[in-house]
Protein backbone atom coordinates (compact mmCIF):
# COMPACT_ATOMS: atom_id res chain seq x y z
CA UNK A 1 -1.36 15.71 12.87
CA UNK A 2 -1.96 13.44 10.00
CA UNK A 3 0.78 12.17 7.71
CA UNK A 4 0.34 10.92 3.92
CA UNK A 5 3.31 9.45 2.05
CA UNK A 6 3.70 9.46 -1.53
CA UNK A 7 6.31 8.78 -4.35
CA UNK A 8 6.12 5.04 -3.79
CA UNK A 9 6.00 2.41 -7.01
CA UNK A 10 8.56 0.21 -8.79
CA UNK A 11 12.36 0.71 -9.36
CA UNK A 12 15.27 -0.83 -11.00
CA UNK A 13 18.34 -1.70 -9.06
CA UNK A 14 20.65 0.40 -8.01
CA UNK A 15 17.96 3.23 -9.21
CA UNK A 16 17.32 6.05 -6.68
CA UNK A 17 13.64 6.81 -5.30
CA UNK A 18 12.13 10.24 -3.28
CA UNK A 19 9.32 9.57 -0.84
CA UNK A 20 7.35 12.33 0.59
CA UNK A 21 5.69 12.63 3.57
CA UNK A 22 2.65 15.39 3.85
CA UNK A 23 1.41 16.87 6.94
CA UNK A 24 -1.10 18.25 8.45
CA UNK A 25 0.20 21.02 9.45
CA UNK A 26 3.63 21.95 10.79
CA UNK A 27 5.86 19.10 11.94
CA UNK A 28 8.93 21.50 13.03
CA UNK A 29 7.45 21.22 17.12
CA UNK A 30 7.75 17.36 16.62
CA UNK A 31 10.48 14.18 16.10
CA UNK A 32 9.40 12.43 12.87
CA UNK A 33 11.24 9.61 11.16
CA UNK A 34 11.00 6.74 8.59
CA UNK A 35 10.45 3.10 9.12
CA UNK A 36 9.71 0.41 6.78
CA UNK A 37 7.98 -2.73 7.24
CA UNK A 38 8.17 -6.25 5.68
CA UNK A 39 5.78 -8.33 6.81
CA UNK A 40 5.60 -7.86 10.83
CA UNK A 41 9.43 -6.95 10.73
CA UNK A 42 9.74 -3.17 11.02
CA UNK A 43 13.09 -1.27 10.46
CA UNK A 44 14.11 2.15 11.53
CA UNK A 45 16.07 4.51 8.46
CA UNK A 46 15.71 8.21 9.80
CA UNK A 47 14.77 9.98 12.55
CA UNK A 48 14.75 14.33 12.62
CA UNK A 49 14.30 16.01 15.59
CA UNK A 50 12.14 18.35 16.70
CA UNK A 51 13.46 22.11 15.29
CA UNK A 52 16.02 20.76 12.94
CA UNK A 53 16.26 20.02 9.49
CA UNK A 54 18.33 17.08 8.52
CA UNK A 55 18.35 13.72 9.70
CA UNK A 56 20.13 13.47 12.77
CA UNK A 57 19.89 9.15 13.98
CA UNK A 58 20.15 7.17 10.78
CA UNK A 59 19.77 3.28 11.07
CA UNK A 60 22.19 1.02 9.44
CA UNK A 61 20.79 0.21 6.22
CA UNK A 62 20.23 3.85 5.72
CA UNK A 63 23.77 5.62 6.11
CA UNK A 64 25.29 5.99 3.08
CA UNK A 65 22.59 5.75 0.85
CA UNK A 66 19.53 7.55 2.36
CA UNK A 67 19.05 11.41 3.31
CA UNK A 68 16.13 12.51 5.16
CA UNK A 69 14.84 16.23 5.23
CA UNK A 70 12.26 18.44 6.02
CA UNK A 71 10.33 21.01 4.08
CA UNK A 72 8.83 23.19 6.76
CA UNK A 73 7.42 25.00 3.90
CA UNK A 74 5.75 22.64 2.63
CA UNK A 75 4.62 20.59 6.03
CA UNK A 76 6.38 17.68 4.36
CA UNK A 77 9.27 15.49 5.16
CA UNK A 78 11.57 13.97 2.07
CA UNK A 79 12.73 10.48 2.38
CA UNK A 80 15.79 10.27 -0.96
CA UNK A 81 16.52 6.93 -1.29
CA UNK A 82 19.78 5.67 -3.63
CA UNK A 83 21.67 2.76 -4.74
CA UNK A 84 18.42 0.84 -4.00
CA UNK A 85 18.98 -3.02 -4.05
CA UNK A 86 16.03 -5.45 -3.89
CA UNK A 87 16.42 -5.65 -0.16
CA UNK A 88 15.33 -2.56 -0.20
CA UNK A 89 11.55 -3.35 -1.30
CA UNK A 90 9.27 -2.92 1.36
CA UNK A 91 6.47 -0.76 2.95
CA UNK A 92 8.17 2.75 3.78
CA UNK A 93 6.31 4.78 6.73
CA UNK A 94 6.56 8.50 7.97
CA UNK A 95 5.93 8.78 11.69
CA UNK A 96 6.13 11.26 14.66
CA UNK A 97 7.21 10.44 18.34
CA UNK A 98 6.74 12.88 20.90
CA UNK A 99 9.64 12.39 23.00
CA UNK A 100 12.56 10.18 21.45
CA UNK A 101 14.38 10.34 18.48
CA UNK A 102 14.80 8.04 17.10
CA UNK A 103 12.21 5.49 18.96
CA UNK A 104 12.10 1.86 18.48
CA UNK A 105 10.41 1.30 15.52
CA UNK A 106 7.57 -0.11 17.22
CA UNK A 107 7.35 2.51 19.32
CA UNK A 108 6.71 5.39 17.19
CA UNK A 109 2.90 7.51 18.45
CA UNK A 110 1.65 7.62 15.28
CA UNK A 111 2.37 6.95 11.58
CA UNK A 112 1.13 7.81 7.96
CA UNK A 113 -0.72 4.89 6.26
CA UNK A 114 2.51 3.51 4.26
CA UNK A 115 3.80 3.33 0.90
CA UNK A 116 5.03 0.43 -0.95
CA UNK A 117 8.25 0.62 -2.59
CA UNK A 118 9.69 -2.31 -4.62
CA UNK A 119 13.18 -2.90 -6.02
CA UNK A 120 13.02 -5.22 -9.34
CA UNK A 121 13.73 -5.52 -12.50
């Protein structure tokens, strides 16, 4: 299964942001999620589980603000980001874990090669 995000660039304050996440091939079987990373610091925001559809474990500086979806249709996984402040800029990451949901962010098996977001105006 290979993963390749997309929708990444440059937004305004309190502007809202989709990030897609395109697989391979299905990724119903399989717990996928979204981290982001600044620097070596890595931060969990969403984690689906295997055979559902919405986000189900949402770390902290996600609730509210973030949804996280699948497509199966499509193979992809939606990351809608709102109410971004700069804290939010960062690189955002799609990933899959085999048997948790959500993993530590460390921890996930594999991940998509990133996609860099940045809040500024």
């Amino acid at each position: 299964l290979q993963l390749v995000e997309s929708g990444g660039g440059l937004v305004q304050p309190g502007g809202s942001l989709r990030l897609s996440c395109a697989a391979s091939e299905s990724v119903d079987p399989v717990n996928i999620g979204w981290f982001r990373q600044v620097g070596k610091e890595r931060e969990g925001l969403a984690c689906i589980s295997k055979k559902t559809i919405g986000s189900t474990e949402d770390g902290d500086s996600a609730k509210g603000r973030f949804l996280a979806f699948r497509d199966n249709s499509k193979n992809t996984v939606i990351l809608q980001m709102n109410r971004l402040p700069h804290d939010d800029t960062a690189t955002y990451y799609c990933a899959v874990d085999k048997k948790r949901c959500p993993p530590a962010p460390d921890e996930y098996d594999y991940w998509g090669q990133g996609i860099q977001v940045t809040v500024s105006s």
